[in-house]
C-alpha atoms as a PDB file:
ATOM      1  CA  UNK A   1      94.767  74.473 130.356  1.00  0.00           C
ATOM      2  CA  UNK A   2      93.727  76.410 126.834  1.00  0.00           C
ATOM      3  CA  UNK A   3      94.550  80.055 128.907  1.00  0.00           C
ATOM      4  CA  UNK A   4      97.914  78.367 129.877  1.00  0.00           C
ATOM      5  CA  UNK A   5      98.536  77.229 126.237  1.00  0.00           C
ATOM      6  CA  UNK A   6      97.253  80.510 124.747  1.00  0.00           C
ATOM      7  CA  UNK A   7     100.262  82.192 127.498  1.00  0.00           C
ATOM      8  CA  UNK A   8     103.093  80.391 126.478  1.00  0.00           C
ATOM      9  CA  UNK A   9     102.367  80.378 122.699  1.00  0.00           C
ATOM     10  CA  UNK A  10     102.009  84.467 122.951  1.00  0.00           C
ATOM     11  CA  UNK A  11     105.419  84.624 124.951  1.00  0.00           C
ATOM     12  CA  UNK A  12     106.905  82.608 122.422  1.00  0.00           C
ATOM     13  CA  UNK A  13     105.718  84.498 119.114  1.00  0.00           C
ATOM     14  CA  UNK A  14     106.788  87.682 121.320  1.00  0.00           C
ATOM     15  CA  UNK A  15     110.361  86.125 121.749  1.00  0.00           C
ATOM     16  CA  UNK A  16     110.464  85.083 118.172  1.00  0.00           C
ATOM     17  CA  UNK A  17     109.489  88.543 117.303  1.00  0.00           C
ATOM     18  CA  UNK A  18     112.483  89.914 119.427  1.00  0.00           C
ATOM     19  CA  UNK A  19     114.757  87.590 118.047  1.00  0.00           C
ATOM     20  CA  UNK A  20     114.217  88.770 114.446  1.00  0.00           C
ATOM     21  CA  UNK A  21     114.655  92.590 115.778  1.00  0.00           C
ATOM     22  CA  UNK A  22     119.087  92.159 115.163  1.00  0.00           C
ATOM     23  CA  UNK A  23     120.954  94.998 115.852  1.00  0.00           C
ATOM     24  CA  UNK A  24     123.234  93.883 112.859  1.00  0.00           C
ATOM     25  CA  UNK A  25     120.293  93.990 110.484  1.00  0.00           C
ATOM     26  CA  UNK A  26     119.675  97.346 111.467  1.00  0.00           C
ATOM     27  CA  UNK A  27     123.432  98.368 111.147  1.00  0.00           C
ATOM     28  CA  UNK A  28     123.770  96.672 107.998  1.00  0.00           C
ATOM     29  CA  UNK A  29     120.172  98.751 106.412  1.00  0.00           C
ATOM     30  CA  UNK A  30     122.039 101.835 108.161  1.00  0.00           C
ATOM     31  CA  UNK A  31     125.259 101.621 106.796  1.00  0.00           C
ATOM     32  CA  UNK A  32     123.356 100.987 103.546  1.00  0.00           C
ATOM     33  CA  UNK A  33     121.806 104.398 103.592  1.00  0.00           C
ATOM     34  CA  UNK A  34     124.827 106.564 104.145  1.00  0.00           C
ATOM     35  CA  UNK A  35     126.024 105.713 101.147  1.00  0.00           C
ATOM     36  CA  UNK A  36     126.399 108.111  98.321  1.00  0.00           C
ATOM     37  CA  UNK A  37     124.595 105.937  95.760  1.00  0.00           C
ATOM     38  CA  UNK A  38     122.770 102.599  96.108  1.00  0.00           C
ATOM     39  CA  UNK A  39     123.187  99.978  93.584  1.00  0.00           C
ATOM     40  CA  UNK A  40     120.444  97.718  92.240  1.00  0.00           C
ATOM     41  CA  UNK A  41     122.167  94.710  93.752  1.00  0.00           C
ATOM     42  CA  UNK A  42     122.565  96.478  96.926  1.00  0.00           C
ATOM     43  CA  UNK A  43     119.128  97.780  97.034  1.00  0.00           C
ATOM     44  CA  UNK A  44     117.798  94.147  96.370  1.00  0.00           C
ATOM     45  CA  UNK A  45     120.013  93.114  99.467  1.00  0.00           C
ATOM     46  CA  UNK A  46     118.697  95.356 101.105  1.00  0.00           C
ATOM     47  CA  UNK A  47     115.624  95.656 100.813  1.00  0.00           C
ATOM     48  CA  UNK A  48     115.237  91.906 102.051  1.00  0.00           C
ATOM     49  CA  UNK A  49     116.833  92.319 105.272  1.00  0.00           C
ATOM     50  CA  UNK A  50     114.080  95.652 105.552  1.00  0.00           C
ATOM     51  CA  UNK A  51     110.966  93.265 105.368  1.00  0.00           C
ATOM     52  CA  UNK A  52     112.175  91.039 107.580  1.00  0.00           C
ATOM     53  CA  UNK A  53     112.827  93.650 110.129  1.00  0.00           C
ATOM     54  CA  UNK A  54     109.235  95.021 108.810  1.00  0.00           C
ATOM     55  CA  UNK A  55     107.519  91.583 109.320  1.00  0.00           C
ATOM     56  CA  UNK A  56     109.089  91.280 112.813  1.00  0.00           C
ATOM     57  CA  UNK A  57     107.780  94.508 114.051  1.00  0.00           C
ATOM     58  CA  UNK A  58     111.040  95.897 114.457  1.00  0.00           C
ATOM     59  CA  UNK A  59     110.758 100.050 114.443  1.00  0.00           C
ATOM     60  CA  UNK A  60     113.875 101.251 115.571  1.00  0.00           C
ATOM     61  CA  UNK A  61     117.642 101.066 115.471  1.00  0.00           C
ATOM     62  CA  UNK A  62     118.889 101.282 118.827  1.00  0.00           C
ATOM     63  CA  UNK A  63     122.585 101.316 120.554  1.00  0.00           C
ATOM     64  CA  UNK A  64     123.124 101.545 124.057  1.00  0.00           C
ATOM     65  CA  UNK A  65     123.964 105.019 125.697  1.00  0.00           C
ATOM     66  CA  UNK A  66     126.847 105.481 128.128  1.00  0.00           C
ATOM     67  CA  UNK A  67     124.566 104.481 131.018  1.00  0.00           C
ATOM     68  CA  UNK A  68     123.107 101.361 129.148  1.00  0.00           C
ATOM     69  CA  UNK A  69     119.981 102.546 128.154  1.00  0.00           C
ATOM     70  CA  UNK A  70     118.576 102.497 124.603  1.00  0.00           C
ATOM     71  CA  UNK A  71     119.268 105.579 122.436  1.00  0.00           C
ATOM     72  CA  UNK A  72     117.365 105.705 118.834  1.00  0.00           C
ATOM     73  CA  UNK A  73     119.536 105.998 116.089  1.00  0.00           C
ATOM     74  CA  UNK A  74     117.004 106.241 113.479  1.00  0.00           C
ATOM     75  CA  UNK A  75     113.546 104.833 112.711  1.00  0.00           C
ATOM     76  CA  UNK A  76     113.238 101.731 110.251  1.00  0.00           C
ATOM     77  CA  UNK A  77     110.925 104.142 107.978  1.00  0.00           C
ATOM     78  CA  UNK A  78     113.986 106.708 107.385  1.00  0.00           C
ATOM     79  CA  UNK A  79     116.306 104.333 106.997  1.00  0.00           C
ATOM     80  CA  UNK A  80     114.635 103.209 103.986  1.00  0.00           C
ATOM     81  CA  UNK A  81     113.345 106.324 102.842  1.00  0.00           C
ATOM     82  CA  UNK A  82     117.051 107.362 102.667  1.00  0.00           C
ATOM     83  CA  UNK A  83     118.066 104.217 101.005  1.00  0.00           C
ATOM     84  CA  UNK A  84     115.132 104.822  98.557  1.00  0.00           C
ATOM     85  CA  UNK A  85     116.911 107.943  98.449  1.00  0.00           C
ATOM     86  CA  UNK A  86     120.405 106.663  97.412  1.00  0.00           C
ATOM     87  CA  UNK A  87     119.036 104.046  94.838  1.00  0.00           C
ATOM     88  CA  UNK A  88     117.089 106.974  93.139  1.00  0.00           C
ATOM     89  CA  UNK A  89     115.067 104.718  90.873  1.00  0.00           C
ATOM     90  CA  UNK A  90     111.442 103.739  89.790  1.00  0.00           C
ATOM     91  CA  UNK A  91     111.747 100.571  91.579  1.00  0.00           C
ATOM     92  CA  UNK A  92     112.785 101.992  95.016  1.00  0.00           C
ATOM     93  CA  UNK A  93     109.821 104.730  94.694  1.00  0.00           C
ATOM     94  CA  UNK A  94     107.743 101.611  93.720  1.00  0.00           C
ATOM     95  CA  UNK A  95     108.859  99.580  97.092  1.00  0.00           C
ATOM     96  CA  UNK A  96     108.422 102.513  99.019  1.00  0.00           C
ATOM     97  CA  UNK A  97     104.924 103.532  97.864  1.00  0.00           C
ATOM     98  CA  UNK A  98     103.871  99.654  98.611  1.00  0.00           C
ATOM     99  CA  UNK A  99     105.433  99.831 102.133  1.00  0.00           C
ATOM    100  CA  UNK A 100     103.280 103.233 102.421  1.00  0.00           C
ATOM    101  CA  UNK A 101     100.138 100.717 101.313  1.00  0.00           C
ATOM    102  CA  UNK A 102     101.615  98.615 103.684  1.00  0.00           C
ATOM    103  CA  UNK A 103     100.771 100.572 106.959  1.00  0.00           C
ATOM    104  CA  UNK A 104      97.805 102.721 105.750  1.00  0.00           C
ATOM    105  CA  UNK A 105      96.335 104.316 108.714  1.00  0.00           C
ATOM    106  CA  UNK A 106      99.252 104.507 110.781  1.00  0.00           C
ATOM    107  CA  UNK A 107     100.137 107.459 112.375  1.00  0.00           C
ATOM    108  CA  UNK A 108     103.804 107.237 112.077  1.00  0.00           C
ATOM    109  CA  UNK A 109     104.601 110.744 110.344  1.00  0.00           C
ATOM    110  CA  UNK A 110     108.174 109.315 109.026  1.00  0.00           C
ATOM    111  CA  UNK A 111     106.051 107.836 106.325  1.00  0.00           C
ATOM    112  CA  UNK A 112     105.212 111.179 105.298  1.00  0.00           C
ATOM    113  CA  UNK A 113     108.411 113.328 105.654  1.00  0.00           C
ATOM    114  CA  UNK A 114     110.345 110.293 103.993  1.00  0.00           C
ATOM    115  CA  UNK A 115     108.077 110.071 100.922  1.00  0.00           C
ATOM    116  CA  UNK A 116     107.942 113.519 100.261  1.00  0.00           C
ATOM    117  CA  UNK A 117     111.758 114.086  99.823  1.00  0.00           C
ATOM    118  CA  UNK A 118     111.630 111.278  97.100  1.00  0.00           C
ATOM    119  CA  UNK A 119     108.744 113.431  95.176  1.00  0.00           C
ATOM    120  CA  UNK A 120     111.624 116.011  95.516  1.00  0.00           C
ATOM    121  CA  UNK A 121     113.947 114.024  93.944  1.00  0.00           C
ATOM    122  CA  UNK A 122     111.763 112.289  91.482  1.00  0.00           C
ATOM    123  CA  UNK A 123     108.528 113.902  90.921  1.00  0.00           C
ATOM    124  CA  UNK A 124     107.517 112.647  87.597  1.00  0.00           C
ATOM    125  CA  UNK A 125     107.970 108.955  88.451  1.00  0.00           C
ATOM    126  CA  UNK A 126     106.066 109.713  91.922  1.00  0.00           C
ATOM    127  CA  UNK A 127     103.329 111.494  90.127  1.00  0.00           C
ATOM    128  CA  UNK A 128     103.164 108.406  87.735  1.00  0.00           C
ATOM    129  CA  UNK A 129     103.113 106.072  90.006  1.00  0.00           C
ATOM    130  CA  UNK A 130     100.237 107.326  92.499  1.00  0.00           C
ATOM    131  CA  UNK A 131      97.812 108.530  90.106  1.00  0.00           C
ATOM    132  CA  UNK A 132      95.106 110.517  91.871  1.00  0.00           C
ATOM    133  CA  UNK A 133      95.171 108.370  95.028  1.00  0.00           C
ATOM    134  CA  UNK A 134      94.168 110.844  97.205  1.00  0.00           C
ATOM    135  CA  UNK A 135      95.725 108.786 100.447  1.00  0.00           C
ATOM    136  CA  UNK A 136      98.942 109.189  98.493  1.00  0.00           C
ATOM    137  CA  UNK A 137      98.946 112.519  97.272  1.00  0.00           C
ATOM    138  CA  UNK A 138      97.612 113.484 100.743  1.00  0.00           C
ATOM    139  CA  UNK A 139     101.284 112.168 102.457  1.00  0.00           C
ATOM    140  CA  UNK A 140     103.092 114.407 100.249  1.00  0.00           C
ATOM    141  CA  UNK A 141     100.338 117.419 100.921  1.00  0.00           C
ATOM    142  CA  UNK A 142     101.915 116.679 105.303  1.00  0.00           C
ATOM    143  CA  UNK A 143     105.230 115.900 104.526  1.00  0.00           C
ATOM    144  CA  UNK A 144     105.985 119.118 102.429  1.00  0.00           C
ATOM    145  CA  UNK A 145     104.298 121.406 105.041  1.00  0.00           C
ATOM    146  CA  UNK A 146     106.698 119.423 107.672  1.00  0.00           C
ATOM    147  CA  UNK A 147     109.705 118.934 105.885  1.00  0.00           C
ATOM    148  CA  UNK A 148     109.964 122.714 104.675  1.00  0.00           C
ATOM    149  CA  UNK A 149     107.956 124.578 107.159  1.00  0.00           C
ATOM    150  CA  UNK A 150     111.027 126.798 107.843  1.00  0.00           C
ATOM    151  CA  UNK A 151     112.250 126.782 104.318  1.00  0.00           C
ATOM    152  CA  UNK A 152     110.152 130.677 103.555  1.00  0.00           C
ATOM    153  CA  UNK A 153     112.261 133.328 101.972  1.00  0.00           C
ATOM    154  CA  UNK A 154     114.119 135.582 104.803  1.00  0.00           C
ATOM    155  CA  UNK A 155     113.404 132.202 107.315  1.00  0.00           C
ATOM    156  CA  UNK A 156     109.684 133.424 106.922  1.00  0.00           C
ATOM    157  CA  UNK A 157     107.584 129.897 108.451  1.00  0.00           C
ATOM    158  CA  UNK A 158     105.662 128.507 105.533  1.00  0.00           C
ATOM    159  CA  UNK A 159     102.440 129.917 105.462  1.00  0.00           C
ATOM    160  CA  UNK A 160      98.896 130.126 103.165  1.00  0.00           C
ATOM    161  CA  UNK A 161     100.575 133.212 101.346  1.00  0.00           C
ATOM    162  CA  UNK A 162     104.141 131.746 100.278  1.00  0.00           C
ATOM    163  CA  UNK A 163     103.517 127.971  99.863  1.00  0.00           C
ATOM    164  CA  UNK A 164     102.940 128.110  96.005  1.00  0.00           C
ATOM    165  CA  UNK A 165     106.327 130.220  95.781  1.00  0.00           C
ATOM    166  CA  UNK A 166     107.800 127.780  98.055  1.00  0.00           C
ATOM    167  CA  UNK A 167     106.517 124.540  96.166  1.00  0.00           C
ATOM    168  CA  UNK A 168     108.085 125.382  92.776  1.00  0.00           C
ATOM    169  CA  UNK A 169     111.427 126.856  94.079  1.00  0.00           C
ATOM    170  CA  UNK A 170     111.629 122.738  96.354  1.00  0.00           C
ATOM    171  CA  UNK A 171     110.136 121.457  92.944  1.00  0.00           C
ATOM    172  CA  UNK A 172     111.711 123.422  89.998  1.00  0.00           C
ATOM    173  CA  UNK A 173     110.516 120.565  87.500  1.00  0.00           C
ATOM    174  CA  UNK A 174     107.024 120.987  88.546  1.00  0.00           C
ATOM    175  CA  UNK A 175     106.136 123.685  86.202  1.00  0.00           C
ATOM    176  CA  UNK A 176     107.456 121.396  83.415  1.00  0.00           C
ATOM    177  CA  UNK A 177     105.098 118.591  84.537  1.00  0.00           C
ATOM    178  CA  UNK A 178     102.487 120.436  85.305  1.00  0.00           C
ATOM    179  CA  UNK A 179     100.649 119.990  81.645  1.00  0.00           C
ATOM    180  CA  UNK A 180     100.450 116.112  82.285  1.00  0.00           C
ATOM    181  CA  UNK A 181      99.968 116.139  85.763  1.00  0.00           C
ATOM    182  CA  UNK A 182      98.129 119.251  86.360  1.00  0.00           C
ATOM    183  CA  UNK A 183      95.102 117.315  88.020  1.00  0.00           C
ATOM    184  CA  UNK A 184      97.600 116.295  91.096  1.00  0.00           C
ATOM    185  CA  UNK A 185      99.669 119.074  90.952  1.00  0.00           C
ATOM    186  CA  UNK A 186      96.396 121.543  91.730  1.00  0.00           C
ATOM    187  CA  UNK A 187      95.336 119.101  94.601  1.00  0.00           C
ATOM    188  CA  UNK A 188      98.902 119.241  96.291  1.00  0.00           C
ATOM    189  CA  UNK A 189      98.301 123.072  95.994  1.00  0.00           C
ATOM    190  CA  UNK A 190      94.782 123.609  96.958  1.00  0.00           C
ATOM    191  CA  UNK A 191      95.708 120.655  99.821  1.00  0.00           C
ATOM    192  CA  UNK A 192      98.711 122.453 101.008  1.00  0.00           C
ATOM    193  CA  UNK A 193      97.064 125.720 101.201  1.00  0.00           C
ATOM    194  CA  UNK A 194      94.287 124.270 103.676  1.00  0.00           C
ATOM    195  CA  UNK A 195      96.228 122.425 105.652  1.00  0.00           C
ATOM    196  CA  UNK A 196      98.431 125.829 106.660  1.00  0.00           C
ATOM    197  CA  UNK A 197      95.142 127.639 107.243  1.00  0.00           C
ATOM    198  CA  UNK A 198      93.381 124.969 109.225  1.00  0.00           C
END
């Protein structure tokens, strides 16, 4: 009787799950980030139909393909990191990095390549934010070498010899931090550089 219980009440917090997975939420959060800017309002909107997706385990925006199966449109991770993106603020880097603190230890590399165009963007308020969390700073260390592996002079691959060079042309602002941030700054280097020789 307890096994048969146990069934039913795992079919139904499966089905509830399902239920909170709407295509419309999804199309709403994706509409949201193709926009050219996000508002605060909007981003606060937002941002509460993405944890509800979040909480139920809802990971990708789907349509139907011409012979009804399901074609990904776009992860829930990039959707937000591009609506992050859009709102270019403090608070969005702020929601992002606690969704990143969210799913520590997951293996969904999104997380990094996402993250890592918002240091692009906003640098100093990354920087400020993360400290020398090493977990942190170590998502930016795989989503540069991801997101601009192709991006060497002459479409050279990034490599142990041209990564610095490559860092400060994606970061110009760096070298302008670097005198308050210097101590995350030479671990994104030193990082980097391992990574493309290991």
């Amino acid at each position: 009787m307890r096994s048969a219980l146990t069934v039913c009440l795992l079919f139904a917090s499966m089905a509830l799950g399902q239920n909170n997975c709407s295509p419309n939420d999804f199309k709403k959060l994706f509409t949201l980030s193709n926009q050219a800017t996000v508002s605060d309002p909007a981003f606060t909107a937002g941002l509460k139909i993405f944890k509800k997706l979040e909480a139920g385990k809802c990971y990708d925006y789907t349509t139907k393909n011409a012979k009804r199966q399901d074609s990904v449109i776009a992860s829930r991770t990039e959707i937000f990191g591009d609506i992050c993106l859009k709102a270019n603020s403090r608070r969005a880097i702020k929601e992002y990095i606690a969704y990143l603190n969210r799913h520590t230890g997951s293996a969904e590399e999104q997380l990094s390549f996402s993250f890592e165009r918002l240091f692009v963007q906003q640098p100093a308020d990354v920087l400020s934010v993360i400290g020398t969390d090493k977990r942190l700073l170590g998502h930016l260390v795989w989503g540069f070498v991801n997101n601009h592996y192709n991006a060497g002079p002459d479409n050279s691959k990034l490599n142990s010899k041209n990564y610095s060079a490559i860092f400060y042309r994606v970061n110009p602002h760096i070298k302008q931090l670097y005198p308050k941030y210097k101590i995350q700054i030479d671990y994104l280097l030193s990082a980097i550089k391992s990574e493309l020789k290991g």
